[in-house]
N, C-alpha and C. Protein backbone atom coordinates (compact mmCIF):
# COMPACT_ATOMS: atom_id res chain seq x y z
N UNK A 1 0.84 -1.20 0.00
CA UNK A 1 0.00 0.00 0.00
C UNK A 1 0.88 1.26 0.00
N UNK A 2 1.89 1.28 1.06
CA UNK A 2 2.93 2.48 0.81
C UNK A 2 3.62 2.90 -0.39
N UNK A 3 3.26 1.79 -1.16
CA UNK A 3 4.62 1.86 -2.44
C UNK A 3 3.55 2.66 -3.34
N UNK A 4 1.89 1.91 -3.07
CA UNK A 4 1.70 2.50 -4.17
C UNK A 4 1.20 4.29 -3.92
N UNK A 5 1.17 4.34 -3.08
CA UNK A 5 0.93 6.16 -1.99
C UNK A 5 2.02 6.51 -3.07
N UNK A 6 3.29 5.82 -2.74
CA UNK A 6 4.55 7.60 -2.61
C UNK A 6 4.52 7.27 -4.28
N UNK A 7 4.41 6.11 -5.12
CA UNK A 7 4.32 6.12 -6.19
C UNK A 7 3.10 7.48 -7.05
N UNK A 8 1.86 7.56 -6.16
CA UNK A 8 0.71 8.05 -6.71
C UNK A 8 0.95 9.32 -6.38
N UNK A 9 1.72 9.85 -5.55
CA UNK A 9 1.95 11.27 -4.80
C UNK A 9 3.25 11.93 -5.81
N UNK A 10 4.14 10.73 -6.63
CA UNK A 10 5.36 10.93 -6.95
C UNK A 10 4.28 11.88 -8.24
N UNK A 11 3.52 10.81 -8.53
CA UNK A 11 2.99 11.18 -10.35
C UNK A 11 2.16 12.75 -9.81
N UNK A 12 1.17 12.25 -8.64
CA UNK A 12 0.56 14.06 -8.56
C UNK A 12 1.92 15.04 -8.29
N UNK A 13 2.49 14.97 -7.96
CA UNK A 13 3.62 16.26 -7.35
C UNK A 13 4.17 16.59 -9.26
N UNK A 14 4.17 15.59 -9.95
CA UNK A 14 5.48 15.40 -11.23
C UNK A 14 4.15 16.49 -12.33
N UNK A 15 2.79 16.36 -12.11
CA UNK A 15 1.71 16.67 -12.87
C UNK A 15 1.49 18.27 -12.70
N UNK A 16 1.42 18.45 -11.30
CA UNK A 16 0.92 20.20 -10.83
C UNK A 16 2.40 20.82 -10.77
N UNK A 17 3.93 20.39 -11.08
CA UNK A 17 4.62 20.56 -11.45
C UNK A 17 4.66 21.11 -13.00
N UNK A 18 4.11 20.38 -13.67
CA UNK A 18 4.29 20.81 -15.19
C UNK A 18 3.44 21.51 -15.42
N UNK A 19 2.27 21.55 -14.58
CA UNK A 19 1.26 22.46 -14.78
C UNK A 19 1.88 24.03 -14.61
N UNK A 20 2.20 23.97 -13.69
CA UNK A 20 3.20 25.03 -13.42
C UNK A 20 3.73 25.76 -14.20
N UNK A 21 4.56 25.56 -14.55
CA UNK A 21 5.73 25.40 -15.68
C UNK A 21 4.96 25.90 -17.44
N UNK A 22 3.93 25.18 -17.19
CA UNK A 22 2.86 25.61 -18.40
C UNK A 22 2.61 26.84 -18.64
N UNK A 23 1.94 27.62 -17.06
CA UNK A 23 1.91 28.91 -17.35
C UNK A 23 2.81 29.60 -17.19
């Protein structure tokens, strides 16, 4: 269950990151 958290937190953090970056 942990693996798949920091896995699912890795992809949201990597997403509102590029979002970012977008504007």
């Amino acid at each position: 269950m942990t693996f798949f958290v920091r896995w699912w937190w890795s992809l949201l953090t990597t997403t509102m990151s590029n979002l970012s970056k977008a504007k």
